[in-house]
Protein backbone atom coordinates (compact mmCIF):
# COMPACT_ATOMS: atom_id res chain seq x y z
CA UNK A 1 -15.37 0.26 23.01
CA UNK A 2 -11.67 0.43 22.31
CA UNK A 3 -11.01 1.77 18.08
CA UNK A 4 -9.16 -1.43 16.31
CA UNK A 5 -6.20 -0.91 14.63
CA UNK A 6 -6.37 -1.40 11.15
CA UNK A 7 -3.96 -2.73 8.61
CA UNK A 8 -4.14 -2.90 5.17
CA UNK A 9 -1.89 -5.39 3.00
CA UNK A 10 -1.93 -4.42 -0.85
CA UNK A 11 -0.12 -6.47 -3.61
CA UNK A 12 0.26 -5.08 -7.18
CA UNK A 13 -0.94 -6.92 -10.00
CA UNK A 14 -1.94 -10.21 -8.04
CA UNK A 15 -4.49 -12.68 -9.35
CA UNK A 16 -7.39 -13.42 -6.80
CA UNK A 17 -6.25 -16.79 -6.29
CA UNK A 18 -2.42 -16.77 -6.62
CA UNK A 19 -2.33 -17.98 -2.99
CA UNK A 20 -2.99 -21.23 -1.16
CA UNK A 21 -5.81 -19.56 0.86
CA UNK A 22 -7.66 -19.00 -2.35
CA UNK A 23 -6.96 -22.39 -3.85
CA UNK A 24 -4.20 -22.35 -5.56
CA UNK A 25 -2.43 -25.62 -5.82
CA UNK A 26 1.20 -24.73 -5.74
CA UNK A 27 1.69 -21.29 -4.74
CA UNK A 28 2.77 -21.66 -0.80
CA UNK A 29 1.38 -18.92 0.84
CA UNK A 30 1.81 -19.79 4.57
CA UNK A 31 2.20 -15.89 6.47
CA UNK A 32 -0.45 -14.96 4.17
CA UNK A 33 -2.41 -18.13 5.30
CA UNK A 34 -2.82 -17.43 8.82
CA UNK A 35 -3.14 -13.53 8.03
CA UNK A 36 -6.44 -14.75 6.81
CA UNK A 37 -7.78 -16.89 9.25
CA UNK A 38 -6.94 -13.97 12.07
CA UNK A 39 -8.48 -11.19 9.97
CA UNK A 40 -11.13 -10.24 7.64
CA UNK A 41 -10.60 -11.06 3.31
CA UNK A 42 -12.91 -9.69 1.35
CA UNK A 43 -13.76 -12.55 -1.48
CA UNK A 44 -15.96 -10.74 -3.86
CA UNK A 45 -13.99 -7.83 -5.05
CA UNK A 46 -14.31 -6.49 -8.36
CA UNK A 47 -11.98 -4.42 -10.31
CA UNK A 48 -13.72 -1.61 -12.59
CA UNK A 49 -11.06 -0.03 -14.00
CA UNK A 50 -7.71 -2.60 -14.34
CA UNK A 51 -5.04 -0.11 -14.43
CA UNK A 52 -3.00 0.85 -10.58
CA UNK A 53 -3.92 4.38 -10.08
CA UNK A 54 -7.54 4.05 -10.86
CA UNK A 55 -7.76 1.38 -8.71
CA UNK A 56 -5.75 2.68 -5.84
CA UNK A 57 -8.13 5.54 -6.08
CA UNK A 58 -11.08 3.81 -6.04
CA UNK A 59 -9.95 2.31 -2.70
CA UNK A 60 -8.62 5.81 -1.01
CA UNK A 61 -11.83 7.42 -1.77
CA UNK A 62 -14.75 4.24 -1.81
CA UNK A 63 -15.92 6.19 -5.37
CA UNK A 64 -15.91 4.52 -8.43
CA UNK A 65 -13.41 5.73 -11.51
CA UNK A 66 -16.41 7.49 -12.93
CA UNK A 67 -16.74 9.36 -9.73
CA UNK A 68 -13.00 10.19 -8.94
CA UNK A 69 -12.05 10.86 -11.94
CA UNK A 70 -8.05 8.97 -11.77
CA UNK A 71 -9.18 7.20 -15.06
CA UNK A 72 -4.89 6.29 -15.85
CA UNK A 73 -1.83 6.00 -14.17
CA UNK A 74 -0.64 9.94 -14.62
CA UNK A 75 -3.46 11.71 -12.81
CA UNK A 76 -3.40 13.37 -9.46
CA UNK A 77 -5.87 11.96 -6.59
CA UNK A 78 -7.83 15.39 -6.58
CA UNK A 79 -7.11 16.82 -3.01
CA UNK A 80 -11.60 17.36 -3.25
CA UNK A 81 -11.93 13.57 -3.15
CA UNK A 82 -12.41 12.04 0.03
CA UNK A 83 -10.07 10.05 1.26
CA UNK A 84 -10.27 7.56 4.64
CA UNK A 85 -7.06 8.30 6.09
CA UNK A 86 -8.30 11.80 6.11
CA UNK A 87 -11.41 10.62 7.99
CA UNK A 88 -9.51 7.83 9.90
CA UNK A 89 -7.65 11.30 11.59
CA UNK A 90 -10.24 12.60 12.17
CA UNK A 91 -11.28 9.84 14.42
CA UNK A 92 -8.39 10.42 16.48
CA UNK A 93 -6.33 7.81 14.10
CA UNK A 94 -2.39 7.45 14.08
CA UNK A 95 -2.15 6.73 9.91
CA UNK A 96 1.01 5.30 7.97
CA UNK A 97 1.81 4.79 4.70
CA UNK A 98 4.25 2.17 3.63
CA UNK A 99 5.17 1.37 -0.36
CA UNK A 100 4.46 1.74 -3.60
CA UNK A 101 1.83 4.79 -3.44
CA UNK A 102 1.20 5.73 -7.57
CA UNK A 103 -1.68 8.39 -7.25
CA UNK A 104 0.48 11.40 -7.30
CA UNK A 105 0.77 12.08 -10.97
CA UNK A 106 3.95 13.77 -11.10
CA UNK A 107 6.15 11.73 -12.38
CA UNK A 108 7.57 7.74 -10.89
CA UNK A 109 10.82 8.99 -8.90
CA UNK A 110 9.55 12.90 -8.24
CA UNK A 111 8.85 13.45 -4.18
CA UNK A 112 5.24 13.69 -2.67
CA UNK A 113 5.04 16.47 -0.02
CA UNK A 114 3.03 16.29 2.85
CA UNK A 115 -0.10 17.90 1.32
CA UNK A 116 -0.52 15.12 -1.30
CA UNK A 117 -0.54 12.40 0.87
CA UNK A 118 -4.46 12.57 1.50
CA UNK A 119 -4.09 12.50 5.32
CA UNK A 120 -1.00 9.67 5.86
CA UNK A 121 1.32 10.52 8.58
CA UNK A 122 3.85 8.66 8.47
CA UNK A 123 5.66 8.27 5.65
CA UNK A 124 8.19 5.85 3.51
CA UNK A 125 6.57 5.27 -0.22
CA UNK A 126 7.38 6.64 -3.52
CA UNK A 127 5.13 6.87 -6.37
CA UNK A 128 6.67 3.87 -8.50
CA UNK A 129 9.37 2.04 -8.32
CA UNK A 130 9.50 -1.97 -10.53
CA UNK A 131 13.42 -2.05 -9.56
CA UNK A 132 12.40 -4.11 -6.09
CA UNK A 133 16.17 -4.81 -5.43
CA UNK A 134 16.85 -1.24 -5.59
CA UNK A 135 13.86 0.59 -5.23
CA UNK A 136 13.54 4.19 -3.64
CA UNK A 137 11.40 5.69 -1.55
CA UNK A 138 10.97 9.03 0.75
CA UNK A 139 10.49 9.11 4.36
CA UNK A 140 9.02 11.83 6.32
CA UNK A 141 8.89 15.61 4.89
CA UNK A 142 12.65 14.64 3.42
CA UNK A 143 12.90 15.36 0.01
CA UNK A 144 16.12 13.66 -0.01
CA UNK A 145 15.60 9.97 -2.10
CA UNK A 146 16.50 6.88 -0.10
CA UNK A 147 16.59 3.43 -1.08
CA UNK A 148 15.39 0.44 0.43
CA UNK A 149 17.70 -2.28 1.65
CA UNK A 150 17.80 -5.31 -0.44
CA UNK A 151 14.30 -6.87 -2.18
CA UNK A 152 12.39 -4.19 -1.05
CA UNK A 153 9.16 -6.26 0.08
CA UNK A 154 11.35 -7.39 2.60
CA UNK A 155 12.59 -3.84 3.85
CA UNK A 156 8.85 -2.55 3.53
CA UNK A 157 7.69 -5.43 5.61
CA UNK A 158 10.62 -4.83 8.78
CA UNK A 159 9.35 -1.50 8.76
CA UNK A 160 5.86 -2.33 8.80
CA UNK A 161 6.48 -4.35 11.82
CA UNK A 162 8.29 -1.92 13.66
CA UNK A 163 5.71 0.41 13.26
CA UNK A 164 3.02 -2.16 14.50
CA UNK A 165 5.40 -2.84 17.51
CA UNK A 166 5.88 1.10 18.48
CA UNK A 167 2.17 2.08 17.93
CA UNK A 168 0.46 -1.38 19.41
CA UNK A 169 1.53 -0.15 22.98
CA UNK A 170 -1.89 1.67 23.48
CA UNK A 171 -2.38 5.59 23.09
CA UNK A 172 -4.29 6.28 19.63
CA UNK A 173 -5.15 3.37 17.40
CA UNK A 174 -3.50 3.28 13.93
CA UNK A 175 -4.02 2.53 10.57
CA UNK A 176 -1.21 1.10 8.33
CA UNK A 177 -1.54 1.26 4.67
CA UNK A 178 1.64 -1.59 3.64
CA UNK A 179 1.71 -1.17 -0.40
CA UNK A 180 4.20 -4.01 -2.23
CA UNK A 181 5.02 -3.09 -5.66
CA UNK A 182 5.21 -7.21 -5.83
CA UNK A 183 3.85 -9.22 -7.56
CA UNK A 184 3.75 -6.51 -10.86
CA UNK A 185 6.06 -7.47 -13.47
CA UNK A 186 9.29 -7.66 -13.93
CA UNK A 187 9.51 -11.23 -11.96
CA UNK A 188 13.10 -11.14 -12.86
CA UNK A 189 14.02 -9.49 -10.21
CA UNK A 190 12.23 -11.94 -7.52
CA UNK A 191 14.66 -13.39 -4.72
CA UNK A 192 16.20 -16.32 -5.94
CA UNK A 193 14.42 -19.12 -3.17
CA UNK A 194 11.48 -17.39 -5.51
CA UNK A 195 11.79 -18.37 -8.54
């Protein structure tokens, strides 16, 4: 059989049921809505260590904090660690990165090269960024920073679907990692048909 695509949606710092498909009563979630009646949610998920890089970690690798050893937000992801995009490659996998990425440990605005990106190919994320209206990012093997245009969920989410369009037409399946610094503090800086 045919390897599914996969894509991967990950907001910062969002409550399990700050949308309407979880229950909420006023937060109108409708893209986000019908993402989840096409695809799969996962509904018991449980957080063991609260802070972004521990957590992102825990995801990359499927070990616990304990295990991986990314126990704050200013260590590495040990290159040792497992990591699925590395194994999704291996499968004959097409993998992209897209966002806010926080495991590199060198600093918010420094560039990742190649060989810390535990096995993404394509590339347009920075470590972190909370300035969504003009937040940076790095694209490829450039070291050169470049910003997104406008609220960048917006500008991370036209890329995302160009990518989708320009791998979907057959040839290797992908995997698209699409990491929104949103909704993470500061809300100030939210759209205004947001707030």
């Amino acid at each position: 059989t045919a390897k599914p695509n996969v894509i991967f949606i990950l907001t910062d710092d969002q409550g399990w049921n700050d949308a309407r498909f979880a229950g909420h009563p006023y937060v109108k979630t409708p893209n986000l809505d019908r993402l989840v009646a096409e695809g799969a949610r996962f509904a018991n998920a449980f957080v063991t260590t609260s802070l972004c890089s521990p957590s992102r970690a825990t995801m990359l690798s499927g070990l616990y904090g304990h295990r991986h050893g990314v126990l704050n937000n200013f260590t590495e992801y040990p290159d040792t660690l497992p990591s699925y995009p590395k194994r999704l490659r291996e499968a004959g996998y097409e993998t992209a990165y897209i966002g806010k990425w926080h495991l590199d440990g060198h600093g918010r605005t420094g560039y990742i090269p190649p060989e810390r990106r535990q096995g993404f190919g394509y590339w347009k994320a920075a470590e972190c960024d909370h300035n969504y209206n003009k937040s940076h990012y790095y694209a490829g093997t450039s070291s050169e920073k470049q910003f997104w245009d406008g609220y960048d969920a917006f500008a991370e989410t036209k890329d995302a679907q160009q990518y989708i369009r320009d791998h979907a037409k057959g040839g290797k399946p992908f995997a698209l990692f699409l990491s929104y610094g949103i909704p993470h503090f500061p809300h100030a800086t939210a759209p205004e048909q947001f707030k």
